[in-house]
C-alpha atoms as a PDB file:
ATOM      1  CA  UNK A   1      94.968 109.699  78.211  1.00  0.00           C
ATOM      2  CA  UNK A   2      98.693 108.581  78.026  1.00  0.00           C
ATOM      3  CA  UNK A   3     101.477 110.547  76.765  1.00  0.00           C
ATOM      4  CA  UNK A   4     104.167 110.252  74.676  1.00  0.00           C
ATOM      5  CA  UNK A   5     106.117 110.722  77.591  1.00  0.00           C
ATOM      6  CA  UNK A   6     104.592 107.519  79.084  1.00  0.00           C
ATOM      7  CA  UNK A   7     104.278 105.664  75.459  1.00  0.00           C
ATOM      8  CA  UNK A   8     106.601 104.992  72.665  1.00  0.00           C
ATOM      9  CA  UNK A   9     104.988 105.799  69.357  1.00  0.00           C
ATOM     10  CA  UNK A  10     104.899 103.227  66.700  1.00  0.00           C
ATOM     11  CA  UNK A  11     107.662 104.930  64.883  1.00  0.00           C
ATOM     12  CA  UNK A  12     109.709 105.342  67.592  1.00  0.00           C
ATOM     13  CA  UNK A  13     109.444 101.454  68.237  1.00  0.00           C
ATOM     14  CA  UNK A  14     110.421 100.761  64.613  1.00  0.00           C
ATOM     15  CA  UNK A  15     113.230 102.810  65.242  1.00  0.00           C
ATOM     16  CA  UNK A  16     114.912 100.683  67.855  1.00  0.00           C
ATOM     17  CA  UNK A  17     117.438  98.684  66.506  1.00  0.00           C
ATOM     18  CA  UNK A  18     116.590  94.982  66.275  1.00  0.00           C
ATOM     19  CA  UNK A  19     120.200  93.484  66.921  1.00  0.00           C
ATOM     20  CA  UNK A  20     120.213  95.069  70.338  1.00  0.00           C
ATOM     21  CA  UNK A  21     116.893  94.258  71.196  1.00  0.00           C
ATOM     22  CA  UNK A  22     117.318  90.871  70.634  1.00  0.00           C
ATOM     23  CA  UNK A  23     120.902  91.074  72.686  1.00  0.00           C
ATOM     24  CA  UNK A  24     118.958  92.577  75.497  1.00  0.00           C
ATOM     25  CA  UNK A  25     116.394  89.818  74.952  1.00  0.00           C
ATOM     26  CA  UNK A  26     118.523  87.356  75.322  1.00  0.00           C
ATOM     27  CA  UNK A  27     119.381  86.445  71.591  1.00  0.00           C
ATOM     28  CA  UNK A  28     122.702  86.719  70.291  1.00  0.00           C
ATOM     29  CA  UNK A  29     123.892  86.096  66.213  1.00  0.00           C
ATOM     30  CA  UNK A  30     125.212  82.383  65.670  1.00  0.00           C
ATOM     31  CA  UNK A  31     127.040  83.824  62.482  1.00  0.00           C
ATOM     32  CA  UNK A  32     127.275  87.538  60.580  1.00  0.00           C
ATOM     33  CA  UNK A  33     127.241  88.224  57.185  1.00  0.00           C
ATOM     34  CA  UNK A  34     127.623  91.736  56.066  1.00  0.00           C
ATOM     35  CA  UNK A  35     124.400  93.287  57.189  1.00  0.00           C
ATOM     36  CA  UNK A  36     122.823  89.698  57.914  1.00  0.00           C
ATOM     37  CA  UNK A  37     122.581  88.513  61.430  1.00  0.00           C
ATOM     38  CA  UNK A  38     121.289  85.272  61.760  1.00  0.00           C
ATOM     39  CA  UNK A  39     119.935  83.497  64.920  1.00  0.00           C
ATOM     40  CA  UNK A  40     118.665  80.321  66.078  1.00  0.00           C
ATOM     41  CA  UNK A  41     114.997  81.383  65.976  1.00  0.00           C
ATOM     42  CA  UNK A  42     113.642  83.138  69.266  1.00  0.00           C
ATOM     43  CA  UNK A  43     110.043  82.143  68.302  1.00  0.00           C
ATOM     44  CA  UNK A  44     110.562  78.359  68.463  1.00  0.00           C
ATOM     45  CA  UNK A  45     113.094  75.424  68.639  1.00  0.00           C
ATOM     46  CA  UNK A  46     115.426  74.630  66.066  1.00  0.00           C
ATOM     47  CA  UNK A  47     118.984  73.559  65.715  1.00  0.00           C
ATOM     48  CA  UNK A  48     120.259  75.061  62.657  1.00  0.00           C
ATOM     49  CA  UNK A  49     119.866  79.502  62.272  1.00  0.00           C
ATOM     50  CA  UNK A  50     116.975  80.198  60.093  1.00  0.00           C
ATOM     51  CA  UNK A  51     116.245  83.622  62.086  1.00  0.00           C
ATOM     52  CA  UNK A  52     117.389  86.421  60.207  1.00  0.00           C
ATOM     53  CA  UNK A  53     118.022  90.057  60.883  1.00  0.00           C
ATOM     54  CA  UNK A  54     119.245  92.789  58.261  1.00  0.00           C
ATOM     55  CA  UNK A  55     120.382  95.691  60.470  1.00  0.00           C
ATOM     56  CA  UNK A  56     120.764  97.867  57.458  1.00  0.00           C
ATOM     57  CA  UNK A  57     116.616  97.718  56.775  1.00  0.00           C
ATOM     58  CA  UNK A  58     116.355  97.023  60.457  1.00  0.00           C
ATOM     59  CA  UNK A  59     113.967  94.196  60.154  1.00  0.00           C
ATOM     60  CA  UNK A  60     113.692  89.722  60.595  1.00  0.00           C
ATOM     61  CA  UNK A  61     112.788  87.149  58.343  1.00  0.00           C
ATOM     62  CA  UNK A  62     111.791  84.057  59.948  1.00  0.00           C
ATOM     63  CA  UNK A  63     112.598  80.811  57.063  1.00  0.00           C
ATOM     64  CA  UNK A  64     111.250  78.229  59.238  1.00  0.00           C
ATOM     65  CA  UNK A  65     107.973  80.006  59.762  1.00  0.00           C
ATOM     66  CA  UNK A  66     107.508  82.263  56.577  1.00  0.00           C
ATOM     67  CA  UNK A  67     107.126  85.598  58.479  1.00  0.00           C
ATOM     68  CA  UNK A  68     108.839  88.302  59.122  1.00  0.00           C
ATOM     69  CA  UNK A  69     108.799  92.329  59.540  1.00  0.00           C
ATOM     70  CA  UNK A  70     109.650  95.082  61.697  1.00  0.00           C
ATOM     71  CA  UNK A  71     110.355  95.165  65.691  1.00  0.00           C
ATOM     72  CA  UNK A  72     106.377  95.688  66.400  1.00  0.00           C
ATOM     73  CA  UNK A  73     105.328  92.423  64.239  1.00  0.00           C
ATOM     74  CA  UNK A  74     108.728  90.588  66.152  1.00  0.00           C
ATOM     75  CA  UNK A  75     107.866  91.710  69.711  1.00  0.00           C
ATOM     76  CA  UNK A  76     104.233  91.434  69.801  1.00  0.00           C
ATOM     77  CA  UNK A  77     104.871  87.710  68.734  1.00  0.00           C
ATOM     78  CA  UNK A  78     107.246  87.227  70.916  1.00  0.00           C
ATOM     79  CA  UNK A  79     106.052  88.880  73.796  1.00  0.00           C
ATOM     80  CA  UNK A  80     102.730  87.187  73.591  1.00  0.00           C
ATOM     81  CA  UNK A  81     101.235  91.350  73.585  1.00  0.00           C
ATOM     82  CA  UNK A  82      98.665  93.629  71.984  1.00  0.00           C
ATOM     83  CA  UNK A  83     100.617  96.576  70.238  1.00  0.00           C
ATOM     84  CA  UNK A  84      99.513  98.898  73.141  1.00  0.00           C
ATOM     85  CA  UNK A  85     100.701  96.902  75.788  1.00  0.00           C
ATOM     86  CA  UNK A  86     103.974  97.051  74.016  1.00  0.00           C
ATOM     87  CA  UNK A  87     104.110 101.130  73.165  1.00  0.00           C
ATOM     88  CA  UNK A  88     103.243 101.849  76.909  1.00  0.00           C
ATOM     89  CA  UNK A  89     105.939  99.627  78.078  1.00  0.00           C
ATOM     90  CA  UNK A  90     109.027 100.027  75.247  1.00  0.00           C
ATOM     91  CA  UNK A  91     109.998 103.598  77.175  1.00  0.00           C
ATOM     92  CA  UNK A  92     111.087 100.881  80.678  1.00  0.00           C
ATOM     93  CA  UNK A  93     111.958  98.018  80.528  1.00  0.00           C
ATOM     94  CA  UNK A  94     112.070  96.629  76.564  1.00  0.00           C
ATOM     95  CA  UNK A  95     113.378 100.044  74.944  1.00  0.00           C
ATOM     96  CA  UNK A  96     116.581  98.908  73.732  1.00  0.00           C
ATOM     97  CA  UNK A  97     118.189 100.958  76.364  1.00  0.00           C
ATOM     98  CA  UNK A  98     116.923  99.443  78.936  1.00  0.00           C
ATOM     99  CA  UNK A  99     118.789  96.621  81.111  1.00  0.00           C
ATOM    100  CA  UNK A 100     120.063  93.972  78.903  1.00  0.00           C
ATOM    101  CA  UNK A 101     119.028  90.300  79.664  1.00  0.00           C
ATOM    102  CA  UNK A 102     121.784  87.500  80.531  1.00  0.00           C
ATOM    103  CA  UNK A 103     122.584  84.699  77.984  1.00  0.00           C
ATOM    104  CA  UNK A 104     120.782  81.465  78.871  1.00  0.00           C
ATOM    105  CA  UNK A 105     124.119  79.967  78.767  1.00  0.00           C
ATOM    106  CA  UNK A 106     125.427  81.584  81.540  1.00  0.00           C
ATOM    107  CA  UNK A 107     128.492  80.197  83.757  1.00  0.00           C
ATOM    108  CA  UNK A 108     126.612  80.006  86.841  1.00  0.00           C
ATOM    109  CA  UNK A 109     129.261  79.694  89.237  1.00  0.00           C
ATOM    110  CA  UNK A 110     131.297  82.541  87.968  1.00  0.00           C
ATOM    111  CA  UNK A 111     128.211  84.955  88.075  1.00  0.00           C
ATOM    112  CA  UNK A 112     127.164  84.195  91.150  1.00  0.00           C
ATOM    113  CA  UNK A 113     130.090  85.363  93.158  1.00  0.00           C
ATOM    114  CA  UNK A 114     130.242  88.497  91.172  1.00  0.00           C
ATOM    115  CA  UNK A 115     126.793  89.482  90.772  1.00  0.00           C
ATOM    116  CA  UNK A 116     125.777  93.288  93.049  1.00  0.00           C
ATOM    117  CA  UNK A 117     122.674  93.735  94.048  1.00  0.00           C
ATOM    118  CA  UNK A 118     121.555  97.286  93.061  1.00  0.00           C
ATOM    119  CA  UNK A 119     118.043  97.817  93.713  1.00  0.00           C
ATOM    120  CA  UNK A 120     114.619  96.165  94.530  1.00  0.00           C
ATOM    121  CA  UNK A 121     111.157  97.301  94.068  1.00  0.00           C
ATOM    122  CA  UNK A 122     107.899  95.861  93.927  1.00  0.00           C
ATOM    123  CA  UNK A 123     107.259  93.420  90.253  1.00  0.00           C
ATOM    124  CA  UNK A 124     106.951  95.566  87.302  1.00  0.00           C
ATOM    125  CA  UNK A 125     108.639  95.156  84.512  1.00  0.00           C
ATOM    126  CA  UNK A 126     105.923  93.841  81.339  1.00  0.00           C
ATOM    127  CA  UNK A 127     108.002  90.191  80.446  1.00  0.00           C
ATOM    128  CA  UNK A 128     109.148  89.782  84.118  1.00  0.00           C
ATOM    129  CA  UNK A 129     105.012  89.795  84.904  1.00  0.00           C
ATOM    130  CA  UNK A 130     104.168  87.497  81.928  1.00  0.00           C
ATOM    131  CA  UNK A 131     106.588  85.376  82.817  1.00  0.00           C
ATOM    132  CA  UNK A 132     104.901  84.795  86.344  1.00  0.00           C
ATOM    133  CA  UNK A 133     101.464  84.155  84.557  1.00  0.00           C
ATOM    134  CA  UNK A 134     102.862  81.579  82.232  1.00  0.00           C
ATOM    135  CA  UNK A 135     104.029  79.502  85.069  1.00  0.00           C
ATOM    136  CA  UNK A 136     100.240  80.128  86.238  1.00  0.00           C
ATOM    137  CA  UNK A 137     100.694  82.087  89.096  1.00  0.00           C
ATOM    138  CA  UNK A 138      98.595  85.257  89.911  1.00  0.00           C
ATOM    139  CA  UNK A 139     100.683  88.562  90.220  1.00  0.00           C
ATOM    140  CA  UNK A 140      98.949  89.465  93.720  1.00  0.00           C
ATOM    141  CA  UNK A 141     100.662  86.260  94.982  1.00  0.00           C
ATOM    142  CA  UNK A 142     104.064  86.582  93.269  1.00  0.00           C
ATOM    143  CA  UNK A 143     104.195  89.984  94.469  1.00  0.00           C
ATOM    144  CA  UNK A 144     103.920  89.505  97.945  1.00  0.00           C
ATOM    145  CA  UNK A 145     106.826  87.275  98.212  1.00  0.00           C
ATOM    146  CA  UNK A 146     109.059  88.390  95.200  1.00  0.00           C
ATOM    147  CA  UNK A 147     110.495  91.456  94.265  1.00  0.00           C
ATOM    148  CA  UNK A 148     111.844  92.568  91.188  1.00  0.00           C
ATOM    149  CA  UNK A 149     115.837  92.914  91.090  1.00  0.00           C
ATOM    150  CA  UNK A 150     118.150  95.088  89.438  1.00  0.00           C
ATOM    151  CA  UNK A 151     121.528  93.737  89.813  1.00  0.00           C
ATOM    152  CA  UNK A 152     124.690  94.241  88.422  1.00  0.00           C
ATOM    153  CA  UNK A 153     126.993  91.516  86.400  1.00  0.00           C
ATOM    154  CA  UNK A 154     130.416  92.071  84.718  1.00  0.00           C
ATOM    155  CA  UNK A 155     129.674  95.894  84.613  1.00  0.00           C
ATOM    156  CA  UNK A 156     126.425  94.963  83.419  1.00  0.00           C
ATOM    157  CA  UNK A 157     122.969  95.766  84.599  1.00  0.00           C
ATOM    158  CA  UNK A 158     120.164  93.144  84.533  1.00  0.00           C
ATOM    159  CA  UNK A 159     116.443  92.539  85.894  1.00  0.00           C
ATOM    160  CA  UNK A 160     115.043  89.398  87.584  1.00  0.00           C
ATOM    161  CA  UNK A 161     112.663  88.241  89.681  1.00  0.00           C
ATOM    162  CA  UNK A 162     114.023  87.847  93.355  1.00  0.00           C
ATOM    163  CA  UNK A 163     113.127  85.323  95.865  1.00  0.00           C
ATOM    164  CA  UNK A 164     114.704  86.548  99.100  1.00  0.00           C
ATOM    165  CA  UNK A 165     116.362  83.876 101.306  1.00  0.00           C
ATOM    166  CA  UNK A 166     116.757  84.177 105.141  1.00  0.00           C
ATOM    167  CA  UNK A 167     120.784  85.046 104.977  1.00  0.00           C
ATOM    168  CA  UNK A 168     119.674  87.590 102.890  1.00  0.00           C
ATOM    169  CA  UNK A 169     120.744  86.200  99.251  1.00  0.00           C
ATOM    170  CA  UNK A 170     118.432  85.901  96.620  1.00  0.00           C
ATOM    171  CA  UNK A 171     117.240  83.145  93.654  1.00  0.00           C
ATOM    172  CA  UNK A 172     117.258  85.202  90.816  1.00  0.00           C
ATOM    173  CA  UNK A 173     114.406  84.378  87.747  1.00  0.00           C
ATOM    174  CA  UNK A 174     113.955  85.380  84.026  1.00  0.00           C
ATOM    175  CA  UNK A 175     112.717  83.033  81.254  1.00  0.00           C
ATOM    176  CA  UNK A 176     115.539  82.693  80.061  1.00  0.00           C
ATOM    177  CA  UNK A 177     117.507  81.688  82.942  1.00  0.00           C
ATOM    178  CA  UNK A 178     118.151  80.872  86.986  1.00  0.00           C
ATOM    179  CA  UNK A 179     120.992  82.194  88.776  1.00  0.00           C
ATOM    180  CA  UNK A 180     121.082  83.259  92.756  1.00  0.00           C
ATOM    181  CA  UNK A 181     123.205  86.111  94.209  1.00  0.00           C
ATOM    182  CA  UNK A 182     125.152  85.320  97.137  1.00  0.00           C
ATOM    183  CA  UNK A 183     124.959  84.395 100.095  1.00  0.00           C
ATOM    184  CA  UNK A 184     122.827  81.279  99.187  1.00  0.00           C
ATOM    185  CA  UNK A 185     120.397  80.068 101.788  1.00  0.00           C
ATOM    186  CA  UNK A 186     116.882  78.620 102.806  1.00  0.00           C
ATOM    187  CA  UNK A 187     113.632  80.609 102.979  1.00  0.00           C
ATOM    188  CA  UNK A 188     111.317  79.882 105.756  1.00  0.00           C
ATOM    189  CA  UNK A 189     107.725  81.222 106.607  1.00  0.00           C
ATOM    190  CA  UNK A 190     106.914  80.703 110.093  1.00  0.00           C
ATOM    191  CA  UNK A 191     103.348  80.489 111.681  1.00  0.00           C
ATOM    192  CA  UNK A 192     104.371  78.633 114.789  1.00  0.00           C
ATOM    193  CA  UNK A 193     102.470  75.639 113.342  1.00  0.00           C
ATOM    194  CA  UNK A 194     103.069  71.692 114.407  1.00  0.00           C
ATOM    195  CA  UNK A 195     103.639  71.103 110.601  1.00  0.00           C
ATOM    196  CA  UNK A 196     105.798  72.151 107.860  1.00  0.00           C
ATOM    197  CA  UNK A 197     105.269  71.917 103.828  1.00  0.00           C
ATOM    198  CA  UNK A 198     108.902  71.551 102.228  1.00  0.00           C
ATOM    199  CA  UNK A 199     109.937  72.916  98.417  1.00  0.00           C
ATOM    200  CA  UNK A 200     112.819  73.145  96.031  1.00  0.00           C
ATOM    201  CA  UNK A 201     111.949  75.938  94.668  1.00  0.00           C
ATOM    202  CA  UNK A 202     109.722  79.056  95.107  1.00  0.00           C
ATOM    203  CA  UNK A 203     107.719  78.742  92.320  1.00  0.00           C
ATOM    204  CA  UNK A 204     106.680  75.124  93.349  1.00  0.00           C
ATOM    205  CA  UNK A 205     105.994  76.984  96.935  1.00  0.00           C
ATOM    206  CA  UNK A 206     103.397  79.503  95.139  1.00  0.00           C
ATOM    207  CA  UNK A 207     101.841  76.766  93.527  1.00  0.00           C
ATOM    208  CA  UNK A 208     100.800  75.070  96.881  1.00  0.00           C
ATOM    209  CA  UNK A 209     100.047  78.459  97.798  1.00  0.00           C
ATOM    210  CA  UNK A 210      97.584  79.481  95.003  1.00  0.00           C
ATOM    211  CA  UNK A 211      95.753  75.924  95.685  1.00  0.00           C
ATOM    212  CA  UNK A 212      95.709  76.496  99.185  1.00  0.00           C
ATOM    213  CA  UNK A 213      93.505  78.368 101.159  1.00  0.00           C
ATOM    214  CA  UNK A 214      94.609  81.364 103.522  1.00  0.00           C
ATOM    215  CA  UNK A 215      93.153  79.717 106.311  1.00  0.00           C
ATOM    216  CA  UNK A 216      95.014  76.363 106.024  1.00  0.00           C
ATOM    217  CA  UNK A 217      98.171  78.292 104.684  1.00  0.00           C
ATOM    218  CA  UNK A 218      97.515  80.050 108.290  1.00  0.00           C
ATOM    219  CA  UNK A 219      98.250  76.763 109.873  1.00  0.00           C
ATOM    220  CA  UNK A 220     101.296  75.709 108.192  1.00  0.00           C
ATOM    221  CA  UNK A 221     105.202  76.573 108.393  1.00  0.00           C
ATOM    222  CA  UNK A 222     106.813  76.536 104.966  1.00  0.00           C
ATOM    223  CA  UNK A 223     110.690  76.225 103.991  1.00  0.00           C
ATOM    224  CA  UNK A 224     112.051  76.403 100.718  1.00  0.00           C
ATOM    225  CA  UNK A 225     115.483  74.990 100.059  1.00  0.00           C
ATOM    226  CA  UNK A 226     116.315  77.505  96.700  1.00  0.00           C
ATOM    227  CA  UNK A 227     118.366  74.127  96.103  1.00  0.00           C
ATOM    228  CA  UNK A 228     118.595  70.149  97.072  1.00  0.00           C
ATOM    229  CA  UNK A 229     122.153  70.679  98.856  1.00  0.00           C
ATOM    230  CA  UNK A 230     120.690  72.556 101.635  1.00  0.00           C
ATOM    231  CA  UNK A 231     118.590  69.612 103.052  1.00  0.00           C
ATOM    232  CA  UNK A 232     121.333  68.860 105.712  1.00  0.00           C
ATOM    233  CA  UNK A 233     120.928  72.385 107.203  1.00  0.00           C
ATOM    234  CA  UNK A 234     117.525  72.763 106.745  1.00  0.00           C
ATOM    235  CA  UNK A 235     117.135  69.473 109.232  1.00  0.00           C
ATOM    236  CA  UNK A 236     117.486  71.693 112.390  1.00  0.00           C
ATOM    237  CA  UNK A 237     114.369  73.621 111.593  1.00  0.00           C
ATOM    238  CA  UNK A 238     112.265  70.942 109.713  1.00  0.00           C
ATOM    239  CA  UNK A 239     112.499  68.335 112.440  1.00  0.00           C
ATOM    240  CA  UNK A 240     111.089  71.034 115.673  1.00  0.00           C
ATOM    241  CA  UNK A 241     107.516  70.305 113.604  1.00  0.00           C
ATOM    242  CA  UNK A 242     105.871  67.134 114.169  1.00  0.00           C
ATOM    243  CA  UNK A 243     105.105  66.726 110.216  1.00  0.00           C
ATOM    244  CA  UNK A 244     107.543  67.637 107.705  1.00  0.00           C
ATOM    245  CA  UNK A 245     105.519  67.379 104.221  1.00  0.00           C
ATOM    246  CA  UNK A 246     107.936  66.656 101.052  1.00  0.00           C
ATOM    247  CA  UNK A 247     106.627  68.857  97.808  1.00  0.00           C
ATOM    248  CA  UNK A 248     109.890  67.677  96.076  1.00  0.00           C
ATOM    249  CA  UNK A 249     110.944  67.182  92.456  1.00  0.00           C
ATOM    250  CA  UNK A 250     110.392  64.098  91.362  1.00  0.00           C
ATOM    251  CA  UNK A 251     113.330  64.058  89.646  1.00  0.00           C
ATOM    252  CA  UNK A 252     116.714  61.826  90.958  1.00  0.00           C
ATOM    253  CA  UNK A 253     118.025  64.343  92.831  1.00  0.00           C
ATOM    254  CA  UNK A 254     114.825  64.850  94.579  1.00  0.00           C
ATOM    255  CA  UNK A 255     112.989  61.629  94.969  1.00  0.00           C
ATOM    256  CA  UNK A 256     116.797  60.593  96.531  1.00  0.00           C
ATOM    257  CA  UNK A 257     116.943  63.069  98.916  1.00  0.00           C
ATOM    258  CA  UNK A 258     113.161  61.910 100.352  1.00  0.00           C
ATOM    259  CA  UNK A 259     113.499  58.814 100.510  1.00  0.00           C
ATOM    260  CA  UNK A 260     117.174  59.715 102.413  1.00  0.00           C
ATOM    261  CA  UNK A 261     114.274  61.656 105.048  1.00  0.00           C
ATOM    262  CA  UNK A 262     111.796  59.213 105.071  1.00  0.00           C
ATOM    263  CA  UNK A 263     114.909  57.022 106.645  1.00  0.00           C
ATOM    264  CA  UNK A 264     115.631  59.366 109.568  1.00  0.00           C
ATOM    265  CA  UNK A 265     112.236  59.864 110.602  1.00  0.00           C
ATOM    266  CA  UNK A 266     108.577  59.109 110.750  1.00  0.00           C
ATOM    267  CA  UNK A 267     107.925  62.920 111.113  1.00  0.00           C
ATOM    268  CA  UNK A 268     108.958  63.006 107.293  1.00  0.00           C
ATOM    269  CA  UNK A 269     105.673  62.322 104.562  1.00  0.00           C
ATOM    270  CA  UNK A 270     106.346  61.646 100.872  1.00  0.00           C
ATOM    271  CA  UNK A 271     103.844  64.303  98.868  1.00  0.00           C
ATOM    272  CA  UNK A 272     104.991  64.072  95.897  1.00  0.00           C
ATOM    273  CA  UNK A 273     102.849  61.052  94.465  1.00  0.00           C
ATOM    274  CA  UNK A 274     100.073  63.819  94.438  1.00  0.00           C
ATOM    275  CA  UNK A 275     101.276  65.515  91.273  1.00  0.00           C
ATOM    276  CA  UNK A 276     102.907  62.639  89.286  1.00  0.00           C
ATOM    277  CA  UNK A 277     103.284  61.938  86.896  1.00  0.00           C
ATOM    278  CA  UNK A 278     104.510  65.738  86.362  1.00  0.00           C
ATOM    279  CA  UNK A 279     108.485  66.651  87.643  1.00  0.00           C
ATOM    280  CA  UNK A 280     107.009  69.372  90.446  1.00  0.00           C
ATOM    281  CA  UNK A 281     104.365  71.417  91.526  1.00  0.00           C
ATOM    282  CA  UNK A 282     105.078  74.159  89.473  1.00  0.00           C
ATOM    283  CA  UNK A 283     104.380  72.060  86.069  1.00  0.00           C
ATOM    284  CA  UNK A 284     101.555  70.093  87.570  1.00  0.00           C
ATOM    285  CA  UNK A 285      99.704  73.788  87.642  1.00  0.00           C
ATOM    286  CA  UNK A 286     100.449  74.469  84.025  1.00  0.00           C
ATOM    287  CA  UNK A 287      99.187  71.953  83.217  1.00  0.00           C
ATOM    288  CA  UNK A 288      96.200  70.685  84.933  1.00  0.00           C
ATOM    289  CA  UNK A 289      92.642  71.840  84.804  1.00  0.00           C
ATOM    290  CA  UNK A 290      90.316  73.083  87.581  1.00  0.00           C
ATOM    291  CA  UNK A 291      88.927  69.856  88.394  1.00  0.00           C
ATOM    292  CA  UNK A 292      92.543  68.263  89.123  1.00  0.00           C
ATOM    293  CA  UNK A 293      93.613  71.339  91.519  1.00  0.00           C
ATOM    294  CA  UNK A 294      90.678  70.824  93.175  1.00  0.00           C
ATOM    295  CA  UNK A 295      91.385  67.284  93.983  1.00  0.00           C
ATOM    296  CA  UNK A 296      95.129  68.107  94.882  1.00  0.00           C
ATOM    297  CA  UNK A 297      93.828  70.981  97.427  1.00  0.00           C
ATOM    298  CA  UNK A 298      91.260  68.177  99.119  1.00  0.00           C
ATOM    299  CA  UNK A 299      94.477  66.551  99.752  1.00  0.00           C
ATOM    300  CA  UNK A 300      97.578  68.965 100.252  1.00  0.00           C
ATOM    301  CA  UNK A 301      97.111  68.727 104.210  1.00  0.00           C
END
């Protein structure tokens, strides 16, 4: 049986004041009145603030949806929870005095060559997990090859998930955001195998990876470039495999930078028709049934 010590009572959670929560969630006031905060809505998309918080009574009204209440009714929404999930977890990582969250809006090259890595430890934190099962990956896979970050920002503290990359840097991910700490760098996984499967980014790498089986993944080197600009350096190690396999977004950036591969060598192979029309692995997942990923796994090597 849990304790208090372990478990926020209900009336503790109401308690926690709502502006802050929302500032550590990410949310920040578009324009105060008095007691009135109002927000563009962190339950759905709109343009204009309808999202509004009284800090005197210390709970949100919602216009565009007709709902409102306290920070239980607001977090359970927007955490996607049960009310138990949230009391065992509001004492870490979502109390209100826990590590704030970065704006979405974030300068990215200022932060990144002022951002201190604090501490890592195996993934933990409640939204940081949910997060990885959104993007449909399992938490026995994410953990083995992320970690969960605390790092430090303007005097700040914050929480992502960390991909490590081989000079030791790290892609740093939250829903609300992507940022990397310095110094920036490819991630390879080497198996000593003939061929190599290529990635963007790591969440498009534990997509393959959750479709693939252990034995194939056995006989395959993987490299993920943690961004497009690294392709050049990334050439040394690619081109020792006979088959370099392109899992690259098929957006402009990316489809440019294969075909730029498929013109220096026969050892590179275009992969990315496999999960069109989507942008990338990653979204393909989301959103395709189990039929579909079994097709894509008869096919991946």
């Amino acid at each position: 049986m849990e304790t208090r010590k372990q478990s926020a009572s209900c009336a503790e959670a109401r308690q926690i004041d709502l502006v802050g929560y929302l500032a550590q969630l990410g949310h920040h006031p578009v324009k105060v009145k008095n007691q009135d905060y109002w927000y563009l809505s962190p339950l759905r998309e709109e343009k204009t603030p309808s999202f509004k918080v009284n800090q005197k009574h210390n709970c949100w009204y919602d216009h565009g949806l007709g709902q409102g209440g306290n920070l239980i009714d607001f977090a359970i929404r927007y955490h996607g929870c049960t009310v138990s999930e949230l009391l065992h977890h509001l004492p870490g990582t979502l109390s209100v005095q826990g590590p704030a969250i970065i704006r979405e809006n974030v300068n990215r090259e200022a932060n990144e060559h002022s951002i201190s890595i604090l501490k890592e430890r195996p993934l933990w934190s409640f939204f940081l997990c949910r997060y990885v099962q959104q993007r449909c990956i399992t938490l026995d896979l994410a953990k083995k090859y992320c970690q969960e970050i605390s790092y430090q920002l303007k005097d700040k503290e914050y929480v992502a998930i960390g991909f490590r990359n081989d000079a030791g840097g790290y892609e740093l991910r939250h829903p609300y955001f992507k940022i990397s700490s310095s110094p920036k760098g490819i991630t390879t996984f080497q198996n000593g195998a003939p061929q190599v499967a290529v990635f963007e980014g790591f969440f498009d790498f534990l997509s393959y990876l959750k479709v693939l089986s252990p034995s194939a993944q056995r006989q395959m080197d993987f490299l993920v470039l943690n961004s497009i600009s690294f392709f050049e350096k990334a050439r040394l190690f690619l081109e020792q495999h006979q088959t370099i396999n392109l899992y690259l977004d098929r957006d402009a950036a990316g489809l440019k930078i294969t075909q730029k591969a498929l013109d220096i060598s026969l050892q590179y192979h275009d992969k990315s028709a496999l999960y069109r029309p989507c942008k990338d692995l990653n979204e393909w997942l989301i959103n395709q049934g189990k039929t579909q990923r079994k097709s894509l796994k008869n096919n991946l090597h």
